[in-house]
C-alpha atoms as a PDB file:
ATOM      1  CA  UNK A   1      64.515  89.445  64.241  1.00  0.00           C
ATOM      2  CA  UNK A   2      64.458  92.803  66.354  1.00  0.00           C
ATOM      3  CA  UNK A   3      66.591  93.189  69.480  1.00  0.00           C
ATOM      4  CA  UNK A   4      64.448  94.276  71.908  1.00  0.00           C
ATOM      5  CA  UNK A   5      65.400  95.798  75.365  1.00  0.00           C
ATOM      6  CA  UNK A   6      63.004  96.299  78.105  1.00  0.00           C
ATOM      7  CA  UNK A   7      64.137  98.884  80.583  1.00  0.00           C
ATOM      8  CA  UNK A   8      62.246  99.213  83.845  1.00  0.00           C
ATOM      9  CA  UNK A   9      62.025 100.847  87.367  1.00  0.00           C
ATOM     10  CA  UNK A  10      60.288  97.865  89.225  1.00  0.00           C
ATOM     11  CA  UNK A  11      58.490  97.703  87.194  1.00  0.00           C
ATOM     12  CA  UNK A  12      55.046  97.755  87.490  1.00  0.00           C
ATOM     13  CA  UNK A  13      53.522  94.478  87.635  1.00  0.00           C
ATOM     14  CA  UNK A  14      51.275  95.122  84.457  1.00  0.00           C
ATOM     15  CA  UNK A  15      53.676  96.450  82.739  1.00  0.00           C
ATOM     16  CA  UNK A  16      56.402  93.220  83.530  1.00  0.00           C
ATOM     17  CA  UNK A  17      53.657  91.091  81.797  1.00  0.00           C
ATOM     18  CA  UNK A  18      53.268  93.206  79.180  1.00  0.00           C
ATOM     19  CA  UNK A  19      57.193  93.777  78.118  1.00  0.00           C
ATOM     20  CA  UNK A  20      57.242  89.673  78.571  1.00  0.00           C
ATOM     21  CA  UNK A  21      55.506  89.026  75.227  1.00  0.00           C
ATOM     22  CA  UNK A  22      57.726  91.188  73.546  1.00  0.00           C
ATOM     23  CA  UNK A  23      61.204  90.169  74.630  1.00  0.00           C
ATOM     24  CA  UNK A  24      63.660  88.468  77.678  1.00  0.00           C
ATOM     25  CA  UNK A  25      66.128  91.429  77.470  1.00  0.00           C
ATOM     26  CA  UNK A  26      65.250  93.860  80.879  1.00  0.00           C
ATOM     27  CA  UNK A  27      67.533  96.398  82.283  1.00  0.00           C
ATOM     28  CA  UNK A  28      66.402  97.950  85.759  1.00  0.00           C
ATOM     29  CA  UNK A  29      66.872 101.712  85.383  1.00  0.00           C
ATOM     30  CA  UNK A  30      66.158 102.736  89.239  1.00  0.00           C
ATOM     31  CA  UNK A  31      63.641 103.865  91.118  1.00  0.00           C
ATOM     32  CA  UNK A  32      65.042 106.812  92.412  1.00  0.00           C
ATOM     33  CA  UNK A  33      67.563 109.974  91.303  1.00  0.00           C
ATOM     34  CA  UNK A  34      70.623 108.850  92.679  1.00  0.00           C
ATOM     35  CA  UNK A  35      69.967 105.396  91.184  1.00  0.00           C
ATOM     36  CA  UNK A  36      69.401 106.498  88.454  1.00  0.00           C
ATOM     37  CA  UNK A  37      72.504 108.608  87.916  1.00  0.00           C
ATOM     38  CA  UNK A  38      74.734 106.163  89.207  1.00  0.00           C
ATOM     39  CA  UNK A  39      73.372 103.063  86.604  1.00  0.00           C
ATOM     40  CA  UNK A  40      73.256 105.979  84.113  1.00  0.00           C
ATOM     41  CA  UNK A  41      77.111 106.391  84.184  1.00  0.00           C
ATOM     42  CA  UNK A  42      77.695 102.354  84.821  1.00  0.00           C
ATOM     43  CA  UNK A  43      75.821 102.695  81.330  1.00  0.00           C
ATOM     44  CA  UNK A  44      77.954 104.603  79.763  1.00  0.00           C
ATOM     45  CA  UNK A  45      80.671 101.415  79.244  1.00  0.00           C
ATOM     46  CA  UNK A  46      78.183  98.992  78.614  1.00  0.00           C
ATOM     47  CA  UNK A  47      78.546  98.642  74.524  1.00  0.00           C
ATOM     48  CA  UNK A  48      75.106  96.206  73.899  1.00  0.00           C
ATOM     49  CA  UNK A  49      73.014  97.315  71.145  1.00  0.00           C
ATOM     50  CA  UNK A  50      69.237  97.038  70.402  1.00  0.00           C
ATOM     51  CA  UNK A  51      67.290  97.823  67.887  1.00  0.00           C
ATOM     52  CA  UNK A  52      64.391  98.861  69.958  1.00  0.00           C
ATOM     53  CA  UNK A  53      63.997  99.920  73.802  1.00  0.00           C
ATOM     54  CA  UNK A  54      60.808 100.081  75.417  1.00  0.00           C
ATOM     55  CA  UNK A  55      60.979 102.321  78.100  1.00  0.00           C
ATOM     56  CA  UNK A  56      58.952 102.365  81.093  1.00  0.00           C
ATOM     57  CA  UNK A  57      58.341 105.728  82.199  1.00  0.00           C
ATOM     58  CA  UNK A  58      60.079 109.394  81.998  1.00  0.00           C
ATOM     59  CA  UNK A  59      62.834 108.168  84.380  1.00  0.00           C
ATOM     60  CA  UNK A  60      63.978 105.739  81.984  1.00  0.00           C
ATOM     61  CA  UNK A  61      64.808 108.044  79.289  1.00  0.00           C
ATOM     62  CA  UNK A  62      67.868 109.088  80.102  1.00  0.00           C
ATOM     63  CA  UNK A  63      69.166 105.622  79.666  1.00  0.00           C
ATOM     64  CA  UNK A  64      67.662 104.863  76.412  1.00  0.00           C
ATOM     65  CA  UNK A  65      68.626 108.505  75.031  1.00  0.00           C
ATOM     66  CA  UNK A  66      72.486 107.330  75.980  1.00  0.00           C
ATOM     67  CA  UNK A  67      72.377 104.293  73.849  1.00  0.00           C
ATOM     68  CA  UNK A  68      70.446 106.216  71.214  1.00  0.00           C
ATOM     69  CA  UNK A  69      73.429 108.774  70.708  1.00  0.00           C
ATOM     70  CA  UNK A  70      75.599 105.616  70.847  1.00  0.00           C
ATOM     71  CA  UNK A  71      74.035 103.750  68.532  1.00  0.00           C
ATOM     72  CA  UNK A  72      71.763 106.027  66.008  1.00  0.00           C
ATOM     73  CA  UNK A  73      69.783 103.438  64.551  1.00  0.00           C
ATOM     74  CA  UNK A  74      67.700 102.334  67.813  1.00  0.00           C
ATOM     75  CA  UNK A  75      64.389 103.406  68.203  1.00  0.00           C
ATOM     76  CA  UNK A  76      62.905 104.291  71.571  1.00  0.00           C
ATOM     77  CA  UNK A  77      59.330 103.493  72.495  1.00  0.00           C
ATOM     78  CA  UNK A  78      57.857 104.990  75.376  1.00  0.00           C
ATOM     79  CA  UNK A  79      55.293 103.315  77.608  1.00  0.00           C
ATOM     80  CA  UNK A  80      53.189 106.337  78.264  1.00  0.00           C
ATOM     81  CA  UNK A  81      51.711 105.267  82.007  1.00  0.00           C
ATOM     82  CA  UNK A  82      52.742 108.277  83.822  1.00  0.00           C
ATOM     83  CA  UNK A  83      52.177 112.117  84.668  1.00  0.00           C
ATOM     84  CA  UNK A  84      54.915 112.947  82.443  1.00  0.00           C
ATOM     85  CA  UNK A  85      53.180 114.873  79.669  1.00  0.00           C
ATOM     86  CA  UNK A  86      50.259 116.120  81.548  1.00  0.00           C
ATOM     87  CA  UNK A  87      53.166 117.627  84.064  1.00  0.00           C
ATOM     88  CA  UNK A  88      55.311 119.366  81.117  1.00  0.00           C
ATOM     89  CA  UNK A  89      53.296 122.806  80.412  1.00  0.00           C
ATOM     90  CA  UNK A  90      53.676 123.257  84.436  1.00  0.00           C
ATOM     91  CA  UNK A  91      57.519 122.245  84.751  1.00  0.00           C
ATOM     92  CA  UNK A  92      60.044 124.921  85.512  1.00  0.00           C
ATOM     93  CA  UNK A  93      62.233 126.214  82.391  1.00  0.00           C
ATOM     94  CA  UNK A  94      65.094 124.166  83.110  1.00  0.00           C
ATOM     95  CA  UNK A  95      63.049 121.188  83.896  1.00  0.00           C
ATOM     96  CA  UNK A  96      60.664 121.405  81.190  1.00  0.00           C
ATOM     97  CA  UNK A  97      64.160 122.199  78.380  1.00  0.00           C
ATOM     98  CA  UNK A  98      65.459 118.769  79.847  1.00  0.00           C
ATOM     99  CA  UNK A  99      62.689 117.037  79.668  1.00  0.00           C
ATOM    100  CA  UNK A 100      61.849 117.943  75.683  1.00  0.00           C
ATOM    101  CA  UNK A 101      65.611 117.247  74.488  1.00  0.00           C
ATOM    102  CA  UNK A 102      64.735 113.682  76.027  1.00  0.00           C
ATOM    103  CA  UNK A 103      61.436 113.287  74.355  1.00  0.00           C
ATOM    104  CA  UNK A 104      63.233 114.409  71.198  1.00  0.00           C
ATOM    105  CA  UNK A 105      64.588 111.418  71.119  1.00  0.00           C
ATOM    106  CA  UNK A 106      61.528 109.212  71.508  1.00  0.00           C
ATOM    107  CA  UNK A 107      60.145 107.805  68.184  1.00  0.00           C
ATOM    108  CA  UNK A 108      56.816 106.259  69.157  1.00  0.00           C
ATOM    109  CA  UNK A 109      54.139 106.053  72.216  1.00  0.00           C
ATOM    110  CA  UNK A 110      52.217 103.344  73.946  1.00  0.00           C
ATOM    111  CA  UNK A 111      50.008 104.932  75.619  1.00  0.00           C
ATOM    112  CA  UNK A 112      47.632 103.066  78.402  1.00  0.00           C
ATOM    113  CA  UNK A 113      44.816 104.651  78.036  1.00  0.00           C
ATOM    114  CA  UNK A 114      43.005 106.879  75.176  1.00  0.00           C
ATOM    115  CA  UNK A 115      43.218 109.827  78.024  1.00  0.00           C
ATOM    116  CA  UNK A 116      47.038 109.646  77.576  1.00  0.00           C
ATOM    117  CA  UNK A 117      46.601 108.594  73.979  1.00  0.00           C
ATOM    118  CA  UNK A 118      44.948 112.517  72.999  1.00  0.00           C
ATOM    119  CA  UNK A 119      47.685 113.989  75.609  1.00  0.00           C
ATOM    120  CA  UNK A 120      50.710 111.933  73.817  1.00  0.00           C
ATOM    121  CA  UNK A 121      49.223 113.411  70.505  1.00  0.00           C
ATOM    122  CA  UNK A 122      48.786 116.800  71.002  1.00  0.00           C
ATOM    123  CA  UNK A 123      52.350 117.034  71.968  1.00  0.00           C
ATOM    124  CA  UNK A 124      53.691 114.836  68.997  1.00  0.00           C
ATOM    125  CA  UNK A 125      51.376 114.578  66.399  1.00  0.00           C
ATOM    126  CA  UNK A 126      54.146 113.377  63.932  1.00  0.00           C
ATOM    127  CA  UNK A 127      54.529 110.163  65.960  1.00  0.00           C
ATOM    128  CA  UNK A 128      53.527 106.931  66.092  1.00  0.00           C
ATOM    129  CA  UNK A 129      50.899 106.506  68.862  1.00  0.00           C
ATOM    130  CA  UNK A 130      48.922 103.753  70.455  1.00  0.00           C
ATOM    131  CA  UNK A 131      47.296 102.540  72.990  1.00  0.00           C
ATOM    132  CA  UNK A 132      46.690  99.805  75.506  1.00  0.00           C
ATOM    133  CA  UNK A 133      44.279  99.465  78.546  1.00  0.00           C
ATOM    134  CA  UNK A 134      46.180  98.018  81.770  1.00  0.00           C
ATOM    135  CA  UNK A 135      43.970  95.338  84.162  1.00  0.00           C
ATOM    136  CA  UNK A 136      44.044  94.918  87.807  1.00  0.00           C
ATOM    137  CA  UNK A 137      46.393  92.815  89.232  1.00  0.00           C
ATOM    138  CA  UNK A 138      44.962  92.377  92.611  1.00  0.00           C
ATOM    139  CA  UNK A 139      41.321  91.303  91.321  1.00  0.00           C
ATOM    140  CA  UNK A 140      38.782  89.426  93.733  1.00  0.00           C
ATOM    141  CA  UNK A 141      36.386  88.228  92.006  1.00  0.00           C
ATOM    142  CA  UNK A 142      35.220  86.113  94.604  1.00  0.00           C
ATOM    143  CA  UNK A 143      34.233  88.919  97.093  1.00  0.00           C
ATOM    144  CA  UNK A 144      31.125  90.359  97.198  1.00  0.00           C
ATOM    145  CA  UNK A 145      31.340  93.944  98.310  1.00  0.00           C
ATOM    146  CA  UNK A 146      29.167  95.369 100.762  1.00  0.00           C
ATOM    147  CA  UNK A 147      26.769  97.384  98.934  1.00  0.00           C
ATOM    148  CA  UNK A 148      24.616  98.624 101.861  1.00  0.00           C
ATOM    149  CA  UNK A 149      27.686  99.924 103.813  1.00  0.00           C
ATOM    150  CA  UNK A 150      28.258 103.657 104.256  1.00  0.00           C
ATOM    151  CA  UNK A 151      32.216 102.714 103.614  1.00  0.00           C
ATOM    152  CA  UNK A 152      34.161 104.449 101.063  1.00  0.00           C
ATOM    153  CA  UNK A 153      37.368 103.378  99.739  1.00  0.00           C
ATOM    154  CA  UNK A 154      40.422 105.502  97.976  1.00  0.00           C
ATOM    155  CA  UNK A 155      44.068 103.481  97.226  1.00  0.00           C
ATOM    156  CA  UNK A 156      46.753 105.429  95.262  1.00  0.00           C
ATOM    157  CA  UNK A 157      50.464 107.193  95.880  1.00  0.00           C
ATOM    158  CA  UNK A 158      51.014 110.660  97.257  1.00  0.00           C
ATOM    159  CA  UNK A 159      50.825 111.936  94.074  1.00  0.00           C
ATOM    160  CA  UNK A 160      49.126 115.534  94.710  1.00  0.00           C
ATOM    161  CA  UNK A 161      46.812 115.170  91.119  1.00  0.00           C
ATOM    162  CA  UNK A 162      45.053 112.082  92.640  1.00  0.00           C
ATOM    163  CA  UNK A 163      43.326 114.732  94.244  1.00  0.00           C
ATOM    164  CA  UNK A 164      42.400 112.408  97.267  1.00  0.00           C
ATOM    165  CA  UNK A 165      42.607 116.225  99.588  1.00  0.00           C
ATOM    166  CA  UNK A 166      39.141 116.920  98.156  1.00  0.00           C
ATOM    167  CA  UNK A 167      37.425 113.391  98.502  1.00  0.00           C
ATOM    168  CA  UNK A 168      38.492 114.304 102.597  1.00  0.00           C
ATOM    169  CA  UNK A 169      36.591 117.266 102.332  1.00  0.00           C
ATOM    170  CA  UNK A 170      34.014 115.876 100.619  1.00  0.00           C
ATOM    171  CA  UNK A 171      33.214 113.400 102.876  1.00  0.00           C
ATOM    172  CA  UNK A 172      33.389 115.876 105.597  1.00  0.00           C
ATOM    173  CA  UNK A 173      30.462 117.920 103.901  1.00  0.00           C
ATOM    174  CA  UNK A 174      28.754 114.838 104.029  1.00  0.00           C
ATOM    175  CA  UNK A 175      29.310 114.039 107.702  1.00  0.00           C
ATOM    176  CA  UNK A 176      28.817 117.692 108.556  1.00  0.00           C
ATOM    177  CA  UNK A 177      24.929 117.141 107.047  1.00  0.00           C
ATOM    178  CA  UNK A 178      24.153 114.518 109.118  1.00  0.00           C
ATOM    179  CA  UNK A 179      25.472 111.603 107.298  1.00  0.00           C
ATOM    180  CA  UNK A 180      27.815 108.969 109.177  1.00  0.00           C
ATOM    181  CA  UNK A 181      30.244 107.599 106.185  1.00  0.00           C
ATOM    182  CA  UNK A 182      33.819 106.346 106.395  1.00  0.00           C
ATOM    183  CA  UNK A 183      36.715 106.810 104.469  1.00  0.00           C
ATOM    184  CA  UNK A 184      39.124 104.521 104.002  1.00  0.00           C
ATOM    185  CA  UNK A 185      42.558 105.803 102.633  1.00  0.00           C
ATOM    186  CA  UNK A 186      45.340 103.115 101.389  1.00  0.00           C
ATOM    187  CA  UNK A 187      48.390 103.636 100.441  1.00  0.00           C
ATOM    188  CA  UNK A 188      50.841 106.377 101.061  1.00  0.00           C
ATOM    189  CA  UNK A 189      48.380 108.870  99.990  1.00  0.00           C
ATOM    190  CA  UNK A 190      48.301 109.127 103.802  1.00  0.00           C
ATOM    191  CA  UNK A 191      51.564 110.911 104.296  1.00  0.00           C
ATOM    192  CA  UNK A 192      50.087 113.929 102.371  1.00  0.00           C
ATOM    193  CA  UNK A 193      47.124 114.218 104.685  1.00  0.00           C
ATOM    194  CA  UNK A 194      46.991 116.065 108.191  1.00  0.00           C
ATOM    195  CA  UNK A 195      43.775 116.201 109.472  1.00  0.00           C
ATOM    196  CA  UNK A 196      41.758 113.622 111.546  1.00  0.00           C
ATOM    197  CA  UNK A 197      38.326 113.075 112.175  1.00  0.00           C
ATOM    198  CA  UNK A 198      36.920 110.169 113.621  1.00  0.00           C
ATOM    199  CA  UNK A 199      35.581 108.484 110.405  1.00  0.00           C
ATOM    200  CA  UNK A 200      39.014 108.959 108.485  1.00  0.00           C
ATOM    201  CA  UNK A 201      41.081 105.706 108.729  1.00  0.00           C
ATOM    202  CA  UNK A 202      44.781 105.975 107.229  1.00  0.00           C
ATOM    203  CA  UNK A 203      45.513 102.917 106.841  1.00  0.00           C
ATOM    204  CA  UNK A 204      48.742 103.343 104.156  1.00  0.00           C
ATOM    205  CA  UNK A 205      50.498 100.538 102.651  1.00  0.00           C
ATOM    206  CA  UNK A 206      48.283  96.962 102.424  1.00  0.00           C
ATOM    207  CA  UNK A 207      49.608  93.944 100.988  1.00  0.00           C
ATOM    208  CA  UNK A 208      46.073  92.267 101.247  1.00  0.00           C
ATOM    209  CA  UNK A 209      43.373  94.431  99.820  1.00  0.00           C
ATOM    210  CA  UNK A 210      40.471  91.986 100.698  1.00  0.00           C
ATOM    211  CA  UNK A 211      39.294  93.429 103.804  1.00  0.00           C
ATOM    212  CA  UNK A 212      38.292  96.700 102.021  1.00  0.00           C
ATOM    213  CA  UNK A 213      36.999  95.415  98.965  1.00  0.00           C
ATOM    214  CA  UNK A 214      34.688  93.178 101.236  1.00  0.00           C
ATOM    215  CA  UNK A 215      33.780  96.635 103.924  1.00  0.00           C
ATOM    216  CA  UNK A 216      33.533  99.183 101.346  1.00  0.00           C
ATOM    217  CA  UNK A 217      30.473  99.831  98.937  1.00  0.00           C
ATOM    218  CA  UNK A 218      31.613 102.882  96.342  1.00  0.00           C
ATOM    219  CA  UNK A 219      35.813 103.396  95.028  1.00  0.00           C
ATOM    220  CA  UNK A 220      35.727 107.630  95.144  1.00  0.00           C
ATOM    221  CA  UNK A 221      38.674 108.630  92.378  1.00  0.00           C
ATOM    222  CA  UNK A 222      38.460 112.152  92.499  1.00  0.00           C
ATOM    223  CA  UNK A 223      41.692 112.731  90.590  1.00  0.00           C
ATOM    224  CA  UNK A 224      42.848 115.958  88.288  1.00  0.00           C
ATOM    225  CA  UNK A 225      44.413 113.594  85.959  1.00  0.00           C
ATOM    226  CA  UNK A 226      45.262 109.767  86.526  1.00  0.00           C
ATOM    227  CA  UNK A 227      46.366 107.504  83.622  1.00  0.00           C
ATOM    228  CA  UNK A 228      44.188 104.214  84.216  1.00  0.00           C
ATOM    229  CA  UNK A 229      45.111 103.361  87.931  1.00  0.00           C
ATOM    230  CA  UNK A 230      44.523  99.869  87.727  1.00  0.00           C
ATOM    231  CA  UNK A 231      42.902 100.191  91.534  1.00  0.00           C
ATOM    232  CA  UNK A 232      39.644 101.298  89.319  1.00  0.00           C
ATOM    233  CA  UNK A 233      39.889  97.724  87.511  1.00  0.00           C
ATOM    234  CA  UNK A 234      40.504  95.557  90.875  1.00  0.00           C
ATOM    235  CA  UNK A 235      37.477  97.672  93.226  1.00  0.00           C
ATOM    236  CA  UNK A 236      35.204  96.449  90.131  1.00  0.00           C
ATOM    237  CA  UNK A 237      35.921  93.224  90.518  1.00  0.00           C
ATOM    238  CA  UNK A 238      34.550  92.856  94.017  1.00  0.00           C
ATOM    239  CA  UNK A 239      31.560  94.462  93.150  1.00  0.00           C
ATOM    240  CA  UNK A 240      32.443  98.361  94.201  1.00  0.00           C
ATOM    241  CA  UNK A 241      30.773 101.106  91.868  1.00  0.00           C
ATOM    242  CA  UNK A 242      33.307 103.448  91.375  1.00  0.00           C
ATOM    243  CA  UNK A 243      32.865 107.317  91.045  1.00  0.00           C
ATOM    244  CA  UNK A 244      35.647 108.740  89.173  1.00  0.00           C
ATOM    245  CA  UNK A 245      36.351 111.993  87.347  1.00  0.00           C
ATOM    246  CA  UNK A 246      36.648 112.568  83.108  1.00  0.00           C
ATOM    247  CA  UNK A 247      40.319 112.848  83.725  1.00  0.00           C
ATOM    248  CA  UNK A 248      40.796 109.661  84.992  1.00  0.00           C
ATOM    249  CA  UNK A 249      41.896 106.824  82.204  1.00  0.00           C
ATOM    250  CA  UNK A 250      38.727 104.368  83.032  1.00  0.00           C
ATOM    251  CA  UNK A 251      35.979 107.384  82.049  1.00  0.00           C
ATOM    252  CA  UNK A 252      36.195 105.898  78.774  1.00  0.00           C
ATOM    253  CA  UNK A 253      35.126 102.263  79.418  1.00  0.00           C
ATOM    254  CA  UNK A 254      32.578 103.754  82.220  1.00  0.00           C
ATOM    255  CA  UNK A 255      31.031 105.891  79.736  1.00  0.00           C
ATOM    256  CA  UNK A 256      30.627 102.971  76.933  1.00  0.00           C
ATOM    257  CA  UNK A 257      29.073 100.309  78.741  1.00  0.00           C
ATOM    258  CA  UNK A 258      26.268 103.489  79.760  1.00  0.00           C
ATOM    259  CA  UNK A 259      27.635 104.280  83.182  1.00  0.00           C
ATOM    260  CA  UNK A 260      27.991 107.655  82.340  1.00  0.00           C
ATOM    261  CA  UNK A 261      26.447 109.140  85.686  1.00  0.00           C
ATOM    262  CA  UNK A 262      29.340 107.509  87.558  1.00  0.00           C
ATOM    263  CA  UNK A 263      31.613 109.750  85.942  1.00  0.00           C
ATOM    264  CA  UNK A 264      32.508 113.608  87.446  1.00  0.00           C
ATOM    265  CA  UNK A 265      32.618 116.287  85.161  1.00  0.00           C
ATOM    266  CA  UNK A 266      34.762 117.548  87.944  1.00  0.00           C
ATOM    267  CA  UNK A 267      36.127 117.460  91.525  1.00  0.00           C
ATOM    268  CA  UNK A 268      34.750 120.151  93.428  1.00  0.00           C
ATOM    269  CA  UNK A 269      34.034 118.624  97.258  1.00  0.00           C
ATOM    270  CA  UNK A 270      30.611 119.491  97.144  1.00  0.00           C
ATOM    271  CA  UNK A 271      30.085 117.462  93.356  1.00  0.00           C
ATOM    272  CA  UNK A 272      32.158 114.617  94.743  1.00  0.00           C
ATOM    273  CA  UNK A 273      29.647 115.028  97.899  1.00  0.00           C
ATOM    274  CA  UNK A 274      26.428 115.285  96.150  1.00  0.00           C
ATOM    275  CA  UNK A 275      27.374 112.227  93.965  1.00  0.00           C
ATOM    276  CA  UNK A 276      28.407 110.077  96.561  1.00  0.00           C
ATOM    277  CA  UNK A 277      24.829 110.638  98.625  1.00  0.00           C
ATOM    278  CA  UNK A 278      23.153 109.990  95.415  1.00  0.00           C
ATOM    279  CA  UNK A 279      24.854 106.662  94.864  1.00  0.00           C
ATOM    280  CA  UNK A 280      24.754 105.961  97.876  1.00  0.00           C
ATOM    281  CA  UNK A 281      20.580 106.003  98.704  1.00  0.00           C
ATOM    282  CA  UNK A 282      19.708 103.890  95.747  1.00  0.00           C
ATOM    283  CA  UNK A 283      17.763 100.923  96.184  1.00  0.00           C
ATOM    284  CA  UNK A 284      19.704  97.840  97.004  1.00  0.00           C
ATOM    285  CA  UNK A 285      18.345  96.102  93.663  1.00  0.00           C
ATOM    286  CA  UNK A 286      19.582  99.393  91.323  1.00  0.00           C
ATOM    287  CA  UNK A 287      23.070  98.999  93.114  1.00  0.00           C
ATOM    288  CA  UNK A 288      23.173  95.440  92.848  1.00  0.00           C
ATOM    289  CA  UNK A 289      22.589  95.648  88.969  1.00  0.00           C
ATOM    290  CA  UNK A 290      25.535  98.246  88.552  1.00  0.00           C
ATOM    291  CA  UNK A 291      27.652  96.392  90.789  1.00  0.00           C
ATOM    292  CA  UNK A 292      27.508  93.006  88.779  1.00  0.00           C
ATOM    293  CA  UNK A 293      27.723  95.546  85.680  1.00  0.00           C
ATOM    294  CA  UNK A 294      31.025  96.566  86.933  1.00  0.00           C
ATOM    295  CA  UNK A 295      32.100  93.351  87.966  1.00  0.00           C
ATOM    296  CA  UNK A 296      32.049  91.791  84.517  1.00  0.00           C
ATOM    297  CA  UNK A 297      33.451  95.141  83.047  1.00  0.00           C
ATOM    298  CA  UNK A 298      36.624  94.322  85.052  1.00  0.00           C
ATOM    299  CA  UNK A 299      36.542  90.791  83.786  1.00  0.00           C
ATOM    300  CA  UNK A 300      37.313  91.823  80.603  1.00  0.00           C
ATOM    301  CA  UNK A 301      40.648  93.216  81.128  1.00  0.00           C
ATOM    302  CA  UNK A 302      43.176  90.620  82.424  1.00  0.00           C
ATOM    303  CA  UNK A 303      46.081  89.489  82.111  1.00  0.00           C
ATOM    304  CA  UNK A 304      45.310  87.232  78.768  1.00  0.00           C
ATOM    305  CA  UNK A 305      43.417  90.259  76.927  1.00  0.00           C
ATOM    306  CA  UNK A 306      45.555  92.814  77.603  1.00  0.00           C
ATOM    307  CA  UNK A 307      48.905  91.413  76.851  1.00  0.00           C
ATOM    308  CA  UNK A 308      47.508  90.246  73.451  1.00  0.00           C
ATOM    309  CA  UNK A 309      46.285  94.196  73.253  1.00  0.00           C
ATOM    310  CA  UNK A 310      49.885  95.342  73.815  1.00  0.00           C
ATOM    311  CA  UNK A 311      51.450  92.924  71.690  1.00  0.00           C
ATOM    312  CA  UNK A 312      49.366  94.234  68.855  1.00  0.00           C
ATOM    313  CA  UNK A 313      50.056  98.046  70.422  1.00  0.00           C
ATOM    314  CA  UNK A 314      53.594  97.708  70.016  1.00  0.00           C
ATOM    315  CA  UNK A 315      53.611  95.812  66.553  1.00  0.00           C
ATOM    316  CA  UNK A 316      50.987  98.778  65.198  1.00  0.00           C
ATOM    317  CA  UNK A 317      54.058 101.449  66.832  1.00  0.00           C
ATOM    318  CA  UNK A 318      57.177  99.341  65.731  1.00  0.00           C
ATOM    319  CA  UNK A 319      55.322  98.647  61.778  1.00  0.00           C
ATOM    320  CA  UNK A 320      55.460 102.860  61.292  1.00  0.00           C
ATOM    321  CA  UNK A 321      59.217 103.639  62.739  1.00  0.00           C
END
């Protein structure tokens, strides 16, 4: 039987479930550079072997490379949820030769979406590559979303290709026409944005998600590229109708279950604008047919689904090392 080692920054709360069907073994990387660096040289003494470590995210590599050179014969498998390779092209030189001895290293992907799937490929064709959706972990089912509010609702990290900047501007297009819609911003996407209007609520970190789920009709996702936030998964299951661009990880599941018009070619203002008003003054029966639509969309990817999905993800990686 395989060793396996999990090694982590949190970790994400998917991602803990996920690593939990394949093994007990977790190491806690950091979260941060100087964390990082200082476990990375407490590493260097530790002498435990594994035949495989899963590693969650680019940060992690570092760690798993050092017990690579240590120990030849262990094979790293990245858990592809991240910016990294859509960020490489744009790195700096120095960053960019770092971060490609690393990922020399790496012998197979899980990716968690197809988006990062065809990214992951072009890059290493050679390898091993598969993928697995993630689910919401904050899903209420049991809210009904208010479809007939003029509330909009974006959650996500201060992570510049989230693009959230031009769902502000967008809305103010739409407010600047006539139109009186709110935007609700959560998380510390907030710290990133300086202007304020009188319809733009910051409301940063929330523990308890509820209260916008229940207040806010559409989920706006503008982003350049986003992985499969799982924030698309847990607005669907109160009912929200998302809007979200082709570079976002849920396009995909949007696009096969015919919800195609919900999805942005791209993220200029005015499109986000225009697509937001046309959402927005459908009939209440139209909306209410999309919105149950989306809530049993989101039903299908929880916890018991997906982890059997990434079981089978990491046996399809592990059978071609």
């Amino acid at each position: 039987m395989k060793k396996i080692l999990f090694t982590h920054q949190g970790p994400h709360k998917v991602h803990g479930v996920f690593a939990e069907t394949i093994t007990e073994n977790w190491y806690r990387y950091g979260d941060n550079y100087s964390e990082i660096i200082k476990n990375l040289i407490k590493s260097v003494f530790d002498r435990s072997i594994y035949d495989i470590i899963l590693v969650e995210g680019g940060l992690g590599l570092p760690h798993a490379v050092l017990k690579k050179i240590k120990n030849h014969e262990t094979k790293i498998i990245l858990l592809n949820a991240d910016t990294l390779l859509f960020d490489l092209p744009k790195m700096n030189p120095l960053k960019k030769m770092v971060v490609k001895f690393l990922l020399s290293y790496v012998d197979g992907y899980i990716a968690i979406s197809p988006l990062n799937k065809k990214i992951a490929l072009n890059n290493y064709p050679d390898k091993p590559i598969s993928f697995v959706y993630p689910y919401g972990s904050n899903n209420s089912f049991q809210i009904n979303c208010d479809l007939n509010s003029n509330n909009l609702l974006f959650i996500g990290n201060q992570e510049s290709c989230k693009r959230f900047d031009l769902l502000v501007n967008a809305v103010e297009i739409l407010n600047k026409r006539g139109n009186e819609f709110n935007l609700y911003l959560v998380g510390s996407c907030i710290d990133s944005i300086t202007a304020d209007f009188p319809w733009l609520h910051k409301e940063g970190f929330q523990k308890n998600l509820d209260k916008y789920f229940k207040n806010c009709s559409l989920y706006v996702h503008p982003a350049d590229f986003d992985s499969c936030p799982v924030t698309v998964f847990e607005t669907m299951s109160s009912g929200m109708i998302p809007i979200i661009t082709e570079n976002v990880g849920e396009a995909d599941i949007l696009i096969d279950n015919g919800l195609e018009y919900l999805v942005l070619k791209d993220n200029n203002p005015k499109t986000i604008a225009d697509k937001i008003l046309e959402i927005n003054n459908r009939d209440e029966k139209w909306k209410t047919n999309i919105s149950v639509k989306c809530k049993k969309i989101s039903s299908k990817y929880n916890a018991e689904t997906q982890s059997k999905e990434f079981k089978k993800a990491f046996q399809e990686v592990v059978n071609q090392l």
